[in-house]
C-alpha atoms as a PDB file:
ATOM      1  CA  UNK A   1      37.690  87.713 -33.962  1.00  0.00           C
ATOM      2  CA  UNK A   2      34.622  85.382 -33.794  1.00  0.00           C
ATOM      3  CA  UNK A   3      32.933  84.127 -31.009  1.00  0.00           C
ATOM      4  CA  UNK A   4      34.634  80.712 -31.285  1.00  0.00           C
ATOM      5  CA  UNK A   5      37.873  82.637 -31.696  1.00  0.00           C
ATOM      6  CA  UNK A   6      37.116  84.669 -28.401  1.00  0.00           C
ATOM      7  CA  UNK A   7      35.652  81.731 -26.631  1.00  0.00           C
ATOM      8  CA  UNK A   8      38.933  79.528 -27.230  1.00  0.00           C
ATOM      9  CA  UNK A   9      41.256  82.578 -26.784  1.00  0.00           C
ATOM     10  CA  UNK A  10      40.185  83.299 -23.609  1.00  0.00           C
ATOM     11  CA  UNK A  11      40.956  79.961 -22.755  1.00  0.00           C
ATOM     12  CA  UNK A  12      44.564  80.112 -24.084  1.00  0.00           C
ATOM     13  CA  UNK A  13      44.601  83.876 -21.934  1.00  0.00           C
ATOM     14  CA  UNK A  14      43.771  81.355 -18.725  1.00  0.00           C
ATOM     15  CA  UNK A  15      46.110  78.792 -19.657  1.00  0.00           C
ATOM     16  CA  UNK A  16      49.212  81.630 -20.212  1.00  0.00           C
ATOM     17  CA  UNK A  17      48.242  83.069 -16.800  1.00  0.00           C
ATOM     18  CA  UNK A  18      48.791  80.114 -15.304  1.00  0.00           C
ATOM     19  CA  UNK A  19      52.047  79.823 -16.682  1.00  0.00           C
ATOM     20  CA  UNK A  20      52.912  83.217 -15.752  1.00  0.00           C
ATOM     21  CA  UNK A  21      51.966  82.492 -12.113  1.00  0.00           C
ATOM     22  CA  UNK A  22      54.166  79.537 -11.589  1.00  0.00           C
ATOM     23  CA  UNK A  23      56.918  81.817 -12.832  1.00  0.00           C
ATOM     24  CA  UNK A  24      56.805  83.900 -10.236  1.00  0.00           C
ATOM     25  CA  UNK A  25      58.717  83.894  -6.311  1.00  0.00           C
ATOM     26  CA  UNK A  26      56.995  81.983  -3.425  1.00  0.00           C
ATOM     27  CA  UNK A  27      57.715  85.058  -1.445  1.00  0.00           C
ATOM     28  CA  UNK A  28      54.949  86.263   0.309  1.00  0.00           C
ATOM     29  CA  UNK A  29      53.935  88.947  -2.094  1.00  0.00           C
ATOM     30  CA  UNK A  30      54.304  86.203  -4.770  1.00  0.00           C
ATOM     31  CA  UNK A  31      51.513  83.901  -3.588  1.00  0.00           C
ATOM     32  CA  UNK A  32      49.015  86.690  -2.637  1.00  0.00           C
ATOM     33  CA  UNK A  33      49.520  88.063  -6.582  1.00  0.00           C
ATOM     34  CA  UNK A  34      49.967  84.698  -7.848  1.00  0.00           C
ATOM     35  CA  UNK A  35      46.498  83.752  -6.397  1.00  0.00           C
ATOM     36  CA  UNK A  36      44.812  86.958  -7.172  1.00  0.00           C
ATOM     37  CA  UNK A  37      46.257  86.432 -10.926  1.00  0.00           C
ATOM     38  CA  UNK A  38      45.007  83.202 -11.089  1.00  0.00           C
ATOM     39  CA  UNK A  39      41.698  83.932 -10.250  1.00  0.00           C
ATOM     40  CA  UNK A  40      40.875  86.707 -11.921  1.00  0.00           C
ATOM     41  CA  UNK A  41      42.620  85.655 -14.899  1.00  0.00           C
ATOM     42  CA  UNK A  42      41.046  82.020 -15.382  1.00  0.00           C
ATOM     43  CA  UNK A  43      37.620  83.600 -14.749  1.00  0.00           C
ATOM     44  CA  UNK A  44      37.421  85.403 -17.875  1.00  0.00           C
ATOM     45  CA  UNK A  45      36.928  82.397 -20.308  1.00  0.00           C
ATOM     46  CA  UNK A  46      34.769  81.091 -18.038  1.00  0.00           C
ATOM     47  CA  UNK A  47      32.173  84.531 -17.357  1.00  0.00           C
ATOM     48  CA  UNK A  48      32.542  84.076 -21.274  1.00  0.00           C
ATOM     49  CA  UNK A  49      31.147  80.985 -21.771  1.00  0.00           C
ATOM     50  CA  UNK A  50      28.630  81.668 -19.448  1.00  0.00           C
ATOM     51  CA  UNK A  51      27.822  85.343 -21.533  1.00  0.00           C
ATOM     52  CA  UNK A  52      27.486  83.008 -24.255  1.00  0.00           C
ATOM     53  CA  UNK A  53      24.577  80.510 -23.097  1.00  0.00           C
ATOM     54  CA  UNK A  54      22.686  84.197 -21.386  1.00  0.00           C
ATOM     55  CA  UNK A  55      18.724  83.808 -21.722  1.00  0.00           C
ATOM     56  CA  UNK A  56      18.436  87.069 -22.438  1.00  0.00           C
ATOM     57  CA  UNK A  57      20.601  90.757 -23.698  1.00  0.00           C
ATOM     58  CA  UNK A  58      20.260  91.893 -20.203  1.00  0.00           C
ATOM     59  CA  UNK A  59      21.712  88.907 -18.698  1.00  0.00           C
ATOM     60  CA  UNK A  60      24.691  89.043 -22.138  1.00  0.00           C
ATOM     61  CA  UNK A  61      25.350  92.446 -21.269  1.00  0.00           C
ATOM     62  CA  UNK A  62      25.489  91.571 -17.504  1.00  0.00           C
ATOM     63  CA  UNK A  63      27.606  88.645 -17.760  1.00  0.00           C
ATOM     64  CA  UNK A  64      30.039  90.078 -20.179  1.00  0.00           C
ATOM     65  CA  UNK A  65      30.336  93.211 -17.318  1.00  0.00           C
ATOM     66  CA  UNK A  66      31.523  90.523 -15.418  1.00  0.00           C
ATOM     67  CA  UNK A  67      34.686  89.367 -18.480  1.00  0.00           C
ATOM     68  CA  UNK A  68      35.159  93.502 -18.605  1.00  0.00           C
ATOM     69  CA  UNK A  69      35.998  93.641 -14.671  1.00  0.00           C
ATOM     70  CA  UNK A  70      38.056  90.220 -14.360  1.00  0.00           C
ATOM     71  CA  UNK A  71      40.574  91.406 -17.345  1.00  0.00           C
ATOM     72  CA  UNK A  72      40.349  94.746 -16.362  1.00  0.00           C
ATOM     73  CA  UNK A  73      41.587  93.371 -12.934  1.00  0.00           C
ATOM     74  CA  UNK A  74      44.570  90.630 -14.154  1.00  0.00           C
ATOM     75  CA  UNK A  75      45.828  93.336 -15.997  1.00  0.00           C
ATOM     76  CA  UNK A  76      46.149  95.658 -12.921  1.00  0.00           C
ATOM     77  CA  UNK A  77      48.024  92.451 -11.126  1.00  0.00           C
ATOM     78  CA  UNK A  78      50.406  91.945 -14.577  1.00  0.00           C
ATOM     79  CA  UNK A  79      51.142  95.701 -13.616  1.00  0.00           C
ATOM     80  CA  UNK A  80      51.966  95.044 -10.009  1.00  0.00           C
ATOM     81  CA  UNK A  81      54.126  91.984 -10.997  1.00  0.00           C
ATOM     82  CA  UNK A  82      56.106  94.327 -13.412  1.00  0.00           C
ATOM     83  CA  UNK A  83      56.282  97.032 -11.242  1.00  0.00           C
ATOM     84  CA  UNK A  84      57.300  94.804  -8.122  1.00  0.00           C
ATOM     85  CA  UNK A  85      60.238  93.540 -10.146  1.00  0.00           C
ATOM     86  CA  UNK A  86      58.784  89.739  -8.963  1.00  0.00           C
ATOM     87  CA  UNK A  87      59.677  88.639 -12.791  1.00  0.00           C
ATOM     88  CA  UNK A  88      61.483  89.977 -15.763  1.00  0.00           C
ATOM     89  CA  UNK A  89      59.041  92.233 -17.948  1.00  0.00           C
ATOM     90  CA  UNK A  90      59.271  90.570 -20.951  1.00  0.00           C
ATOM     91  CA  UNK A  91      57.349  87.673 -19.903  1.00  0.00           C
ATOM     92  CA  UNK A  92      54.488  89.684 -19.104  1.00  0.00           C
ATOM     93  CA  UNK A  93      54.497  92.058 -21.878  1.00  0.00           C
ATOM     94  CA  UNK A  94      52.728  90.037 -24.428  1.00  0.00           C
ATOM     95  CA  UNK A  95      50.273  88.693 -21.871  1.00  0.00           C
ATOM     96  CA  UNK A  96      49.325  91.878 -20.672  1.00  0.00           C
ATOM     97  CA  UNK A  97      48.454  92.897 -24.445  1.00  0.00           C
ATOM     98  CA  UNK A  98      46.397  89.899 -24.674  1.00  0.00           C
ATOM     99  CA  UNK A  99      44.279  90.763 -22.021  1.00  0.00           C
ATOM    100  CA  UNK A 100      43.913  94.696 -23.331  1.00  0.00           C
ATOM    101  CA  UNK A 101      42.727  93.038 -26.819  1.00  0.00           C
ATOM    102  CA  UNK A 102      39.885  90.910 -24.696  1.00  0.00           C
ATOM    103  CA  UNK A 103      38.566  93.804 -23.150  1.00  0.00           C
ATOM    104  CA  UNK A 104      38.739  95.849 -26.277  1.00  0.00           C
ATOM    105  CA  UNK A 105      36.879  93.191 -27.828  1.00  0.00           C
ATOM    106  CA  UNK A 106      34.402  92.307 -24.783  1.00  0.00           C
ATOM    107  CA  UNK A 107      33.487  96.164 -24.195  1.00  0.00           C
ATOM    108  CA  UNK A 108      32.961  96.580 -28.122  1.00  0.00           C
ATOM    109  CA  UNK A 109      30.243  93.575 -27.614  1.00  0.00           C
ATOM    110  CA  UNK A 110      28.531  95.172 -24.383  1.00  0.00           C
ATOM    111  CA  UNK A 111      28.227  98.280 -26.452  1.00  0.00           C
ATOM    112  CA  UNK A 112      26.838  96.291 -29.214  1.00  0.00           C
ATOM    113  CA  UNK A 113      24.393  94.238 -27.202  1.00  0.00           C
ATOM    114  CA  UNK A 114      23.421  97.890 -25.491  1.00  0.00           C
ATOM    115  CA  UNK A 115      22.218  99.435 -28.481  1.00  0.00           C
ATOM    116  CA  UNK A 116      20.128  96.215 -30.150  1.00  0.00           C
ATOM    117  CA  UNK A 117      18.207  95.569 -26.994  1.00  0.00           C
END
């Protein structure tokens, strides 16, 4: 995937989540996850972007730690929401795959960056 592919499908990843999160309950545990979903998940194209327009490979490598934690972290809340029951599996499923391909991708590039200083 190119940069323009990563840049625009971590976009679509932020634009799925928040489908995904006005699928599930208003129940308490609903909104907390919903939120935390939201947040982490829509913050991943945009630590991207900003990875992309870094001044430097430290500040690449640093931003790009930051699109490593945040879908690292909607991933662990796609787990919850499955294993909370709060909506059927299937609608997470492919989401949740997404997300493992972006951080495949995104710790492949702070490996990269790493060793051509």
């Amino acid at each position: 995937m190119s940069r323009d592919e990563l840049r625009e499908g971590t976009k679509g990843f932020a634009l799925r989540v928040m489908k995904l999160s006005s699928a599930l309950p208003a129940t308490t545990e609903g909104r907390v996850i919903r939120d935390q979903l939201l947040r982490a998940g829509t913050s991943v194209g945009a630590n991207y972007r900003a990875a992309k327009r870094a001044k430097s490979n430290a500040d690449f490598i640093s931003e790009m730690g930051t699109v490593e934690e945040e879908a690292d972290e909607s991933m662990y809340w796609m787990e919850l929401i499955v294993e909370a029951g709060l909506t059927e599996e299937n609608l997470v499923t492919e989401l949740y795959q997404e997300a493992d391909e972006i951080l495949a991708m995104v710790v492949a590039s702070i490996r990269t960056a790493r060793k051509h200083p």
